[in-house]
PDB file of N, CA and C in Angstrom:
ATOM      1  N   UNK A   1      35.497 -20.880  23.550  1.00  0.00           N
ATOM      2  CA  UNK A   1      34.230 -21.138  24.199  1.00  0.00           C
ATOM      3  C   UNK A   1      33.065 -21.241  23.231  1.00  0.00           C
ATOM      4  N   UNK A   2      33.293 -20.958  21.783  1.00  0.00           N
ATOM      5  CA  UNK A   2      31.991 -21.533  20.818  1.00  0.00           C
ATOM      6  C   UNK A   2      31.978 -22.603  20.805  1.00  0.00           C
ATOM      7  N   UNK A   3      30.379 -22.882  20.483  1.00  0.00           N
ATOM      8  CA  UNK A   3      29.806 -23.965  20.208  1.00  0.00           C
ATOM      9  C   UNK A   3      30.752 -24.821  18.978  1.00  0.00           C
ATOM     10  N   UNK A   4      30.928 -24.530  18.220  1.00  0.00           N
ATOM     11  CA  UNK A   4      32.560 -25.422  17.403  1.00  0.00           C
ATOM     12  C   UNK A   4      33.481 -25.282  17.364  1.00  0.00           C
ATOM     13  N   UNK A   5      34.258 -24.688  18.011  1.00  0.00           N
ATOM     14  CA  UNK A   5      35.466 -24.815  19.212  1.00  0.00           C
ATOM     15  C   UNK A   5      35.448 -26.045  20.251  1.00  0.00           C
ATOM     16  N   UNK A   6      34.194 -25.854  20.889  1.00  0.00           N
ATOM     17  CA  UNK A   6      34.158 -27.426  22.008  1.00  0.00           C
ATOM     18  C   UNK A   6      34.198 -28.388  20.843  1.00  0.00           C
ATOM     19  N   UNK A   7      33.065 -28.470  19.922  1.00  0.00           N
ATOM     20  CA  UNK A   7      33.076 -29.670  18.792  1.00  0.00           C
ATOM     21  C   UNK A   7      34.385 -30.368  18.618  1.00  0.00           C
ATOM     22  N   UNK A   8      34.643 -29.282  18.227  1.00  0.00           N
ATOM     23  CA  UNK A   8      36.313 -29.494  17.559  1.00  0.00           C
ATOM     24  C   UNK A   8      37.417 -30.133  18.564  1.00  0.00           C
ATOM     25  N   UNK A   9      36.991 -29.381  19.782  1.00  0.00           N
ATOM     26  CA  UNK A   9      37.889 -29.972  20.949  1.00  0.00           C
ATOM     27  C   UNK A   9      37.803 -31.371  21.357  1.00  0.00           C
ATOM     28  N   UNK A  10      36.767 -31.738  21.031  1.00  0.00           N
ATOM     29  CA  UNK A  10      35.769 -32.937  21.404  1.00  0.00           C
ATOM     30  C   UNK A  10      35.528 -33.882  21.092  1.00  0.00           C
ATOM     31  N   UNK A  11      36.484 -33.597  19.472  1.00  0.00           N
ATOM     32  CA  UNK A  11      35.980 -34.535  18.425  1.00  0.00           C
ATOM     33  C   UNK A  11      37.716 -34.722  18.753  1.00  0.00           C
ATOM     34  N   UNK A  12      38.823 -33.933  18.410  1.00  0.00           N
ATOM     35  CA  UNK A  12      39.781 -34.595  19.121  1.00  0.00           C
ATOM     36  C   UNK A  12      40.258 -35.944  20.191  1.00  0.00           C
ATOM     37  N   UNK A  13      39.826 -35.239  21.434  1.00  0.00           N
ATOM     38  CA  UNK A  13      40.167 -35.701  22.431  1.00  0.00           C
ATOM     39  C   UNK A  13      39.042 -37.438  22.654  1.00  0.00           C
ATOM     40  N   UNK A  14      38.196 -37.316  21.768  1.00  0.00           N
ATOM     41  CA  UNK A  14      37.287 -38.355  21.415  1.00  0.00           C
ATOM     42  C   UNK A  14      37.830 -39.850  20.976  1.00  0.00           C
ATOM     43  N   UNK A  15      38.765 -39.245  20.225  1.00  0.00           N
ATOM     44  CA  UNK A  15      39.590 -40.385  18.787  1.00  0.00           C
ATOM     45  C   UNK A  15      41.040 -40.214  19.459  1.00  0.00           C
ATOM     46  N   UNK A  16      41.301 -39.414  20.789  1.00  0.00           N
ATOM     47  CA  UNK A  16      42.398 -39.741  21.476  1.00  0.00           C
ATOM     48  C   UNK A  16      43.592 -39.466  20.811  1.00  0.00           C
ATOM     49  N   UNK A  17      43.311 -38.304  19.779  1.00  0.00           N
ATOM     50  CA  UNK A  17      44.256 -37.485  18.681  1.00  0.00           C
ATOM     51  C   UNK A  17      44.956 -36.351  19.673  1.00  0.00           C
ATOM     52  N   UNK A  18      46.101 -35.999  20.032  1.00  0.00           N
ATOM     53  CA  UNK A  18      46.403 -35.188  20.111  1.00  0.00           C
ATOM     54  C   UNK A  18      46.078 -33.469  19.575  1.00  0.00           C
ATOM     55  N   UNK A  19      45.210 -32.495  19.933  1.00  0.00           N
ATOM     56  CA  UNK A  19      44.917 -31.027  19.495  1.00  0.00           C
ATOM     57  C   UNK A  19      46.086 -30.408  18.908  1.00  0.00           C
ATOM     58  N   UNK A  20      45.704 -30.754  17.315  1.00  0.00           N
ATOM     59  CA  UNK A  20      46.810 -29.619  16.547  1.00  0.00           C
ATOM     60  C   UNK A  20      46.813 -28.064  17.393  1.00  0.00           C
ATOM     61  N   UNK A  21      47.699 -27.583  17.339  1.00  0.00           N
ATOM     62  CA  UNK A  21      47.970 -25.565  17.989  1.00  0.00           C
ATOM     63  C   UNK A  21      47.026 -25.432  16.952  1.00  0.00           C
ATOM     64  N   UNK A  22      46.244 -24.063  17.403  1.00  0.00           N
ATOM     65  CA  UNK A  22      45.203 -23.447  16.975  1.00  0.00           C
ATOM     66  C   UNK A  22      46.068 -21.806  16.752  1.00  0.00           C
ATOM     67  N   UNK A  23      46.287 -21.663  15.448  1.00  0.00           N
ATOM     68  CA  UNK A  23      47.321 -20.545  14.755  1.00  0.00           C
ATOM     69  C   UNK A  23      45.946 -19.484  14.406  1.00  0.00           C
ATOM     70  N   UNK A  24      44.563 -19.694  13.921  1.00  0.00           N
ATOM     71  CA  UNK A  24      43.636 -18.865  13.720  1.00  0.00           C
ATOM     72  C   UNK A  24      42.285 -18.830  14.269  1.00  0.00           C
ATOM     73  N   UNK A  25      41.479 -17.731  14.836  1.00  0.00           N
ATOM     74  CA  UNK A  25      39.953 -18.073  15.557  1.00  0.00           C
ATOM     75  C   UNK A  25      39.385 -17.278  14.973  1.00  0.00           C
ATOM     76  N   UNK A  26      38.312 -17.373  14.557  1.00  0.00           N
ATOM     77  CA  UNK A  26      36.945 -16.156  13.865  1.00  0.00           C
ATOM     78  C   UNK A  26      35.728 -16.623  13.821  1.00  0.00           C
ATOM     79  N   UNK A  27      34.863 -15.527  14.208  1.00  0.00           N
ATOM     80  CA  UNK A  27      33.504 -15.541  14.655  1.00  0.00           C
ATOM     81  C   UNK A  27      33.050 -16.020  13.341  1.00  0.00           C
ATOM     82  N   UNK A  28      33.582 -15.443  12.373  1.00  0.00           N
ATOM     83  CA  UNK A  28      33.307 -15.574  10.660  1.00  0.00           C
ATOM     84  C   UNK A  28      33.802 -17.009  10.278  1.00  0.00           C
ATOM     85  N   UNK A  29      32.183 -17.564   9.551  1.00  0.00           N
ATOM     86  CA  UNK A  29      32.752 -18.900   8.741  1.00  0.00           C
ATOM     87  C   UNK A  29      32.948 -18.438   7.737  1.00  0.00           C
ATOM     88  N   UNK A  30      32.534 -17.440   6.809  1.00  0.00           N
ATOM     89  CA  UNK A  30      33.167 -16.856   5.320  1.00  0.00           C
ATOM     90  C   UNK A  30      34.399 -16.974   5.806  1.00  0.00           C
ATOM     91  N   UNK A  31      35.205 -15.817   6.894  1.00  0.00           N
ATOM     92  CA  UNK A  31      36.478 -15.723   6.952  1.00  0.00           C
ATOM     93  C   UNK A  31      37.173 -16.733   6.908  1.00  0.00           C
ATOM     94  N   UNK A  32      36.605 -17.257   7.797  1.00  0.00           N
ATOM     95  CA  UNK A  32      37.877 -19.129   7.696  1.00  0.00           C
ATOM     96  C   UNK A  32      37.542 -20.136   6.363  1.00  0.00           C
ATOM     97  N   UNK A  33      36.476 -19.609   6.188  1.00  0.00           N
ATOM     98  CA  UNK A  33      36.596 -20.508   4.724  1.00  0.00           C
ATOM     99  C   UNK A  33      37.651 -19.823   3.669  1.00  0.00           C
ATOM    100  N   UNK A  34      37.801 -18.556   3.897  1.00  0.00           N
ATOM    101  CA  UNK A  34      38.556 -17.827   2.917  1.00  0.00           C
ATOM    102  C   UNK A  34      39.851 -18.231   3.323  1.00  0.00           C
ATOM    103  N   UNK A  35      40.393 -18.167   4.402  1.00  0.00           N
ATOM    104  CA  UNK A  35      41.649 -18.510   5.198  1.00  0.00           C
ATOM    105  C   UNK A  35      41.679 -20.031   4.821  1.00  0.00           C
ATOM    106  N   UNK A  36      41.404 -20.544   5.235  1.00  0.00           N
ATOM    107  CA  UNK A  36      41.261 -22.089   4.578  1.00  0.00           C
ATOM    108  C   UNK A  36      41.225 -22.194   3.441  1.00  0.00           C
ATOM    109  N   UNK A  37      40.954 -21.906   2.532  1.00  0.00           N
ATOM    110  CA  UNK A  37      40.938 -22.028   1.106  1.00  0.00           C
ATOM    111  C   UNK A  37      42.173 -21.520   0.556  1.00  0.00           C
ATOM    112  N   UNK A  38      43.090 -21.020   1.173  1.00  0.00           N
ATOM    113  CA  UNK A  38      44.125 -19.485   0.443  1.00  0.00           C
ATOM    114  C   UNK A  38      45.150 -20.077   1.455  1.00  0.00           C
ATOM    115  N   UNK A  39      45.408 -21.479   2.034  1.00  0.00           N
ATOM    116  CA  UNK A  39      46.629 -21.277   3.202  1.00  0.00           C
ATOM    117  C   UNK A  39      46.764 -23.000   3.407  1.00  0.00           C
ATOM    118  N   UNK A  40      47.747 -23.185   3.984  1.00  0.00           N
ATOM    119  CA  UNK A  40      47.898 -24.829   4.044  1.00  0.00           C
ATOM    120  C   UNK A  40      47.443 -25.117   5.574  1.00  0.00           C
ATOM    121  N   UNK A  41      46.316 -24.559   5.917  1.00  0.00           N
ATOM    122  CA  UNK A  41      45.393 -24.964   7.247  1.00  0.00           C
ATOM    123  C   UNK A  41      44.405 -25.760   6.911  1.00  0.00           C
ATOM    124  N   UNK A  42      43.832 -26.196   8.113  1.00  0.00           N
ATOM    125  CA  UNK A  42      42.563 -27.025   8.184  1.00  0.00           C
ATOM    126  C   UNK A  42      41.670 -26.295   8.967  1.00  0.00           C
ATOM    127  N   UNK A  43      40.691 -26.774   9.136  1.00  0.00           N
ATOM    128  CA  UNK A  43      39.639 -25.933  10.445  1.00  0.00           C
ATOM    129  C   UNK A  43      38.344 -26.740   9.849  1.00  0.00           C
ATOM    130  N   UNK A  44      37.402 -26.033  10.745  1.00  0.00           N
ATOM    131  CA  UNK A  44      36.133 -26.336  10.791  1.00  0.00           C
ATOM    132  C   UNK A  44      35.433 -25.405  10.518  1.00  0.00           C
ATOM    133  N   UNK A  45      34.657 -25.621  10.097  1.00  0.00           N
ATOM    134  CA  UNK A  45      33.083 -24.151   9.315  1.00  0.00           C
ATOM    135  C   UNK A  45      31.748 -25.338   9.457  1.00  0.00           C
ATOM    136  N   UNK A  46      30.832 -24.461   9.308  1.00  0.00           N
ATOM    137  CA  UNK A  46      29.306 -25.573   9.267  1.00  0.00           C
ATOM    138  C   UNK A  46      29.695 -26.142   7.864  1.00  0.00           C
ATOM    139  N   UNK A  47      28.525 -27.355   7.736  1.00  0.00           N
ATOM    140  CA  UNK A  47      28.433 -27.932   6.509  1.00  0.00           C
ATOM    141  C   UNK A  47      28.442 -27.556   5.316  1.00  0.00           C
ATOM    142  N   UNK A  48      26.519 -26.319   5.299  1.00  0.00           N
ATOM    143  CA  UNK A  48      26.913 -25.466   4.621  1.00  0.00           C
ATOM    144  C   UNK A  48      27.971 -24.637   3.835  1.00  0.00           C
ATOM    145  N   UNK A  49      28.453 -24.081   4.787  1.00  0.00           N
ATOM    146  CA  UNK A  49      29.811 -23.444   4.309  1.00  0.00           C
ATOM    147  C   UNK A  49      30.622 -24.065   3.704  1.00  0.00           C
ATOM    148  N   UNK A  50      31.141 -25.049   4.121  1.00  0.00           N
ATOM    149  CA  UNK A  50      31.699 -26.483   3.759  1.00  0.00           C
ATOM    150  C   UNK A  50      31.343 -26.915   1.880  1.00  0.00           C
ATOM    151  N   UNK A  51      30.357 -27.477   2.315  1.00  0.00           N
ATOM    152  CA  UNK A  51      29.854 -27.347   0.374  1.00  0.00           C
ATOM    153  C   UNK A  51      30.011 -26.604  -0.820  1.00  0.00           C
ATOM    154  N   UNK A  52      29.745 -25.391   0.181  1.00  0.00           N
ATOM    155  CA  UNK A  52      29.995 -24.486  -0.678  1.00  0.00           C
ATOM    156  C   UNK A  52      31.564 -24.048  -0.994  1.00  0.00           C
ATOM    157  N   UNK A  53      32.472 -24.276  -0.279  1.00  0.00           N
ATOM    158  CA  UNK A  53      33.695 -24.763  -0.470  1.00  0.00           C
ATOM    159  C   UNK A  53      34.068 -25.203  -1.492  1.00  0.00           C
ATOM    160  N   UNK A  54      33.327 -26.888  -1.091  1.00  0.00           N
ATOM    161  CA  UNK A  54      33.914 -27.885  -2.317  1.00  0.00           C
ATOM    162  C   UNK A  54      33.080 -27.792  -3.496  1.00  0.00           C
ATOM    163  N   UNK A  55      32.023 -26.911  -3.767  1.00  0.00           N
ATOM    164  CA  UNK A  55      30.903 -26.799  -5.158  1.00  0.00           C
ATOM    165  C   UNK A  55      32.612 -25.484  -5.958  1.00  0.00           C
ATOM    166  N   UNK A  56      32.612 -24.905  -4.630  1.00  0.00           N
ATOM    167  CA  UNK A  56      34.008 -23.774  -5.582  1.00  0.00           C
ATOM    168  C   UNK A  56      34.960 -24.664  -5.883  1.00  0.00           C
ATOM    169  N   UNK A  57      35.201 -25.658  -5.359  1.00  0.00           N
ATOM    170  CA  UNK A  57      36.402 -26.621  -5.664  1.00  0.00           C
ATOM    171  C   UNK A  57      37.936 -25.606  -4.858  1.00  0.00           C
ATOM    172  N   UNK A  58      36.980 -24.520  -4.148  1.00  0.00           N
ATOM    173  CA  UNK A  58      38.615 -24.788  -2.994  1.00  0.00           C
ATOM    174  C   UNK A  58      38.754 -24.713  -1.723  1.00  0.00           C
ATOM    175  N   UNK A  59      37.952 -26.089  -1.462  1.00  0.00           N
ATOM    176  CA  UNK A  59      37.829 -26.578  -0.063  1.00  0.00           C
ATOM    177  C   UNK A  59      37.697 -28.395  -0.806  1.00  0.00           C
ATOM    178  N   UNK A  60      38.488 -29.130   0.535  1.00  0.00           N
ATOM    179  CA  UNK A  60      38.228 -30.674   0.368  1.00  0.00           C
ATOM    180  C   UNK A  60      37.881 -30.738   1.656  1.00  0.00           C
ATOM    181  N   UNK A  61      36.728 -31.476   1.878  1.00  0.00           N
ATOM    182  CA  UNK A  61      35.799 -32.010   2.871  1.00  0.00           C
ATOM    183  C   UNK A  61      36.663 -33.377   3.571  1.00  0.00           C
ATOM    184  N   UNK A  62      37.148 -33.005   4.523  1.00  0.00           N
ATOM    185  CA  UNK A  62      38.277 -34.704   5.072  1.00  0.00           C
ATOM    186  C   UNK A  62      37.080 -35.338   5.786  1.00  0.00           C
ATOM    187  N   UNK A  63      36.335 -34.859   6.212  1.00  0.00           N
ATOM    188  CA  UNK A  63      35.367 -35.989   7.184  1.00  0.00           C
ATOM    189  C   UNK A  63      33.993 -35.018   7.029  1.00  0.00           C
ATOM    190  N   UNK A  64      33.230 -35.618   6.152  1.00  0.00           N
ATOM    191  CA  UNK A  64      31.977 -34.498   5.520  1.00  0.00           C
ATOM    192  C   UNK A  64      30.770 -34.610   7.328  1.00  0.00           C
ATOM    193  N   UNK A  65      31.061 -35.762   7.527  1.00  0.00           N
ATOM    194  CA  UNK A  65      29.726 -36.070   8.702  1.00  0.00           C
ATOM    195  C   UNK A  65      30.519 -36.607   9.878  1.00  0.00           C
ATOM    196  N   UNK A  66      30.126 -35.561  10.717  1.00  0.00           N
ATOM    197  CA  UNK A  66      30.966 -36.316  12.105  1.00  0.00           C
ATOM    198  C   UNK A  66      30.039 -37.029  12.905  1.00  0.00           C
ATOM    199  N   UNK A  67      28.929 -37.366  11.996  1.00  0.00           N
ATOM    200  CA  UNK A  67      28.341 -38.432  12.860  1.00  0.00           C
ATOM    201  C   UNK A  67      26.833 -38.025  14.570  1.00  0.00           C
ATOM    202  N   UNK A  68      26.346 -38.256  14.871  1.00  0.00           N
ATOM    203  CA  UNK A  68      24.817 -38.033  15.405  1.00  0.00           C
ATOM    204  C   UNK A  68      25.377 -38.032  16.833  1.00  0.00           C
ATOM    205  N   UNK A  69      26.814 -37.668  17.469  1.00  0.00           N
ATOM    206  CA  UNK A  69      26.887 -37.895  18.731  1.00  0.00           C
ATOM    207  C   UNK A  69      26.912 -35.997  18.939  1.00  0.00           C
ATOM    208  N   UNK A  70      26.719 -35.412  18.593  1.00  0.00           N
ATOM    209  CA  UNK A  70      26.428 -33.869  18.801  1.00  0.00           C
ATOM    210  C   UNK A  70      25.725 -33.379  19.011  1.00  0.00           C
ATOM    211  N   UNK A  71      24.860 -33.098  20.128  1.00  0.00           N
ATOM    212  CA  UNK A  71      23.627 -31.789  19.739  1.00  0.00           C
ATOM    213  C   UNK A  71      23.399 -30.780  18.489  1.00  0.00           C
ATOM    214  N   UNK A  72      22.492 -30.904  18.012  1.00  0.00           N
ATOM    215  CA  UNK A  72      22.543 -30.255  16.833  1.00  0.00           C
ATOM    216  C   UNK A  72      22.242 -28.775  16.816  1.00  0.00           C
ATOM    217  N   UNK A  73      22.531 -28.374  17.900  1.00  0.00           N
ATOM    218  CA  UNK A  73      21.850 -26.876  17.993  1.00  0.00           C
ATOM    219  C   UNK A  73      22.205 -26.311  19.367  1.00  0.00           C
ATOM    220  N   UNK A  74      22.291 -25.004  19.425  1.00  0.00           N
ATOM    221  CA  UNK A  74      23.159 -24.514  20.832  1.00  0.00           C
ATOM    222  C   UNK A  74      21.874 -23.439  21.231  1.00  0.00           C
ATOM    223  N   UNK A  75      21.643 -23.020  22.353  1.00  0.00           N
ATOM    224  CA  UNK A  75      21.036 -22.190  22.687  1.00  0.00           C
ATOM    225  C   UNK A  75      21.770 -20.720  23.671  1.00  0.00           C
ATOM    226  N   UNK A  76      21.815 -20.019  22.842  1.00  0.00           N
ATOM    227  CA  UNK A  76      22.876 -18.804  24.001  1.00  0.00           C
ATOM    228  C   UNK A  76      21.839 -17.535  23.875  1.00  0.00           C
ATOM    229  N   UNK A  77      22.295 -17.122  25.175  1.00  0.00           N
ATOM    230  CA  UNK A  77      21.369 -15.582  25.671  1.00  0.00           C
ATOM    231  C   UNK A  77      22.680 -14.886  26.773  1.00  0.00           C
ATOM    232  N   UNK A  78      21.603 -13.600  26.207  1.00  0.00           N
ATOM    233  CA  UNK A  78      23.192 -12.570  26.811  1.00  0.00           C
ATOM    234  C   UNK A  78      22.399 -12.191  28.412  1.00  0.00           C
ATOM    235  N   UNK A  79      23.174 -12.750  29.692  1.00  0.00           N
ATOM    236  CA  UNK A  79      22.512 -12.638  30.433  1.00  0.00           C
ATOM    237  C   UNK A  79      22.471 -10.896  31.108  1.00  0.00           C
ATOM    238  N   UNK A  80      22.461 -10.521  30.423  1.00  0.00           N
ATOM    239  CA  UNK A  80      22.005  -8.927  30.722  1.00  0.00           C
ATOM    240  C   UNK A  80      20.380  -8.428  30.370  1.00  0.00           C
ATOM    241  N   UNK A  81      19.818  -9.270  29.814  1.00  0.00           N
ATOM    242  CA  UNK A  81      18.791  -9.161  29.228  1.00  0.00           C
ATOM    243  C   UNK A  81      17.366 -10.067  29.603  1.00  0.00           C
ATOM    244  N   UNK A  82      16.524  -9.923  30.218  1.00  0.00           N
ATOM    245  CA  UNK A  82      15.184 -11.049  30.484  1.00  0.00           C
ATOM    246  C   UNK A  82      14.716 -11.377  29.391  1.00  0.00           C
ATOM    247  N   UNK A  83      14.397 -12.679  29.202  1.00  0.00           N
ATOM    248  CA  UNK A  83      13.959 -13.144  28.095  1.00  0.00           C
ATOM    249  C   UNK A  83      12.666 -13.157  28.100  1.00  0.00           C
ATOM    250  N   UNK A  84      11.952 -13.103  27.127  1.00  0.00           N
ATOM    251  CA  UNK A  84      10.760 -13.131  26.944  1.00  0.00           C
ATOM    252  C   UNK A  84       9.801 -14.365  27.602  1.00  0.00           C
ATOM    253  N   UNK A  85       8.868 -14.498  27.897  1.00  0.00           N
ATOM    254  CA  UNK A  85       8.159 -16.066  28.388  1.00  0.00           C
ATOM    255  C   UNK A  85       8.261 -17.259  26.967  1.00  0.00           C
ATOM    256  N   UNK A  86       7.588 -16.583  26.206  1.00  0.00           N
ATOM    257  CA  UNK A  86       8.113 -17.435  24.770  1.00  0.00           C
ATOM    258  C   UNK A  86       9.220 -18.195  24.602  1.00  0.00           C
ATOM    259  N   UNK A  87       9.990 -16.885  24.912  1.00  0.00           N
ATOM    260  CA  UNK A  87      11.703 -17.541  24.701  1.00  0.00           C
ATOM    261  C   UNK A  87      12.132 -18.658  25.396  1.00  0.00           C
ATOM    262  N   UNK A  88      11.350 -18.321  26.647  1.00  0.00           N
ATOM    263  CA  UNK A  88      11.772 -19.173  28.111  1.00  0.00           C
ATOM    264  C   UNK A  88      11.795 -20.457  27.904  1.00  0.00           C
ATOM    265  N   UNK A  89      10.212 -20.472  27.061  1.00  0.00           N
ATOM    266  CA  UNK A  89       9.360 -21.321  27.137  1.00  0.00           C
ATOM    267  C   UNK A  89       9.517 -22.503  26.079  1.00  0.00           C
ATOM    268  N   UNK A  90      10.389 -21.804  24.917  1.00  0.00           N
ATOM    269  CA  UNK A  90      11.308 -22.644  23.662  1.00  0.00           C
ATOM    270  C   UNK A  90      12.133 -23.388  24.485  1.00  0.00           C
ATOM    271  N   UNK A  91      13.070 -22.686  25.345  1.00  0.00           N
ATOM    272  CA  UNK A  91      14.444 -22.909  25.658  1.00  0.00           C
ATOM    273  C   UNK A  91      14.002 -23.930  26.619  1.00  0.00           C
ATOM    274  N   UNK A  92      13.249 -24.344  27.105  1.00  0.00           N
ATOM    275  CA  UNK A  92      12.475 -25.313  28.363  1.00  0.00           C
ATOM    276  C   UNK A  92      12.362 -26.684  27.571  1.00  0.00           C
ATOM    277  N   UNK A  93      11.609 -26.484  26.039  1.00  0.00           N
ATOM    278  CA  UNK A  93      11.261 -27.442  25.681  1.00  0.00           C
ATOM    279  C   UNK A  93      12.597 -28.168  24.682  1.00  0.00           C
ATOM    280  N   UNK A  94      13.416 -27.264  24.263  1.00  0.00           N
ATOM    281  CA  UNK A  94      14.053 -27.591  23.634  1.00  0.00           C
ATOM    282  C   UNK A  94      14.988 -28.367  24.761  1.00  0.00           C
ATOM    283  N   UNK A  95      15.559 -28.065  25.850  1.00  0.00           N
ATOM    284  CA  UNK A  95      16.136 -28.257  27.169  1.00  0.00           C
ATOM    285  C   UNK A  95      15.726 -30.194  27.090  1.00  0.00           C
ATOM    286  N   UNK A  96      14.559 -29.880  27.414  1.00  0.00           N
ATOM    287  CA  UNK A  96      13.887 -31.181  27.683  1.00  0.00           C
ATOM    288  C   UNK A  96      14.270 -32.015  26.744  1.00  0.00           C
ATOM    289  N   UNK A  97      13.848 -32.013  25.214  1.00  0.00           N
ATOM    290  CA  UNK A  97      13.627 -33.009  23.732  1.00  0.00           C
ATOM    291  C   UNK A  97      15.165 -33.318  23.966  1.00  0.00           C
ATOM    292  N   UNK A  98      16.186 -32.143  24.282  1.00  0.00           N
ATOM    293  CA  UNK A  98      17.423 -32.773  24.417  1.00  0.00           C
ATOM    294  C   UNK A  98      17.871 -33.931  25.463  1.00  0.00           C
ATOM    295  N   UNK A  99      17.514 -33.311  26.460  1.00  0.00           N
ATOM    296  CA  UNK A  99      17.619 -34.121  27.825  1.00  0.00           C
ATOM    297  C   UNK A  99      16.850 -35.750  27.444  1.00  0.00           C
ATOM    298  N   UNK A 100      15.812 -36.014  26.819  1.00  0.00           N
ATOM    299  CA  UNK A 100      15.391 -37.123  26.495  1.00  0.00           C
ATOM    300  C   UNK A 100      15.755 -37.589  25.301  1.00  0.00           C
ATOM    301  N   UNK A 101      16.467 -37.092  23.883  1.00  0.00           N
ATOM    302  CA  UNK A 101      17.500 -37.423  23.118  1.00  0.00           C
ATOM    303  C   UNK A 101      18.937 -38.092  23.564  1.00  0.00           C
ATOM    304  N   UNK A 102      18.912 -37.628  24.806  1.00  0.00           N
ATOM    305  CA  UNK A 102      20.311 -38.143  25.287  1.00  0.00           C
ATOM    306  C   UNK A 102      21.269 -37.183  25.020  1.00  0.00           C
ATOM    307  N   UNK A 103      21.173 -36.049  24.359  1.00  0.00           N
ATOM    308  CA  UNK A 103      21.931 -34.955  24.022  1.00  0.00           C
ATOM    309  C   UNK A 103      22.600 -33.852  24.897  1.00  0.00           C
ATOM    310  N   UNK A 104      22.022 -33.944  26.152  1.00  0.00           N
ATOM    311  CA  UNK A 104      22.562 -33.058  26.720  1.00  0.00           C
ATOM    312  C   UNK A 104      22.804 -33.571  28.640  1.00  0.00           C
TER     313      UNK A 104
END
């Protein structure tokens, strides 16, 4: 249910690739970069992370840019909690710029 988990799911079923089995999950992009780097897997990490990968030289980048069909940003709140008006009031506008990006 993360935000690059769906990506990933998405970017699959997109290009009409069959979903390799998913053998590892972690909240941690260090971790999977470490796991990835040390194992004959693939996965996904942010860009960031990513670079910094291939600047160590043990990560190879197979598809560096997946391209502008993604929202670039996720918004999550733990609904146990009222958010502030501020917060509200981000999450409204950001809501919107997406909604008229075509993003969401």
């Amino acid at each position: 249910g993360s935000p690059l988990r769906e990506l990933s799911d998405n970017l699959f079923t997109r290009n009409k690739v069959l979903r390799p089995a998913v053998s590892v999950e972690s909240s941690s992009f260090h971790q999977m970069r470490y796991l990835i780097a040390r194992s004959n897997l693939i996965g996904m990490v942010p860009r960031s992370i990513a670079l910094q990968g291939q600047a160590a030289k043990d990560l190879i980048l197979l598809k560096p840019d997946l391209g502008s069909d993604f929202a670039p940003i996720s918004l999550l709140f733990r609904k146990e909690f009222d958010q502030p008006p501020l917060i509200e009031e981000f999450a409204r506008v950001v809501c919107a710029t997406a909604k008229e990006m075509k993003l969401r």
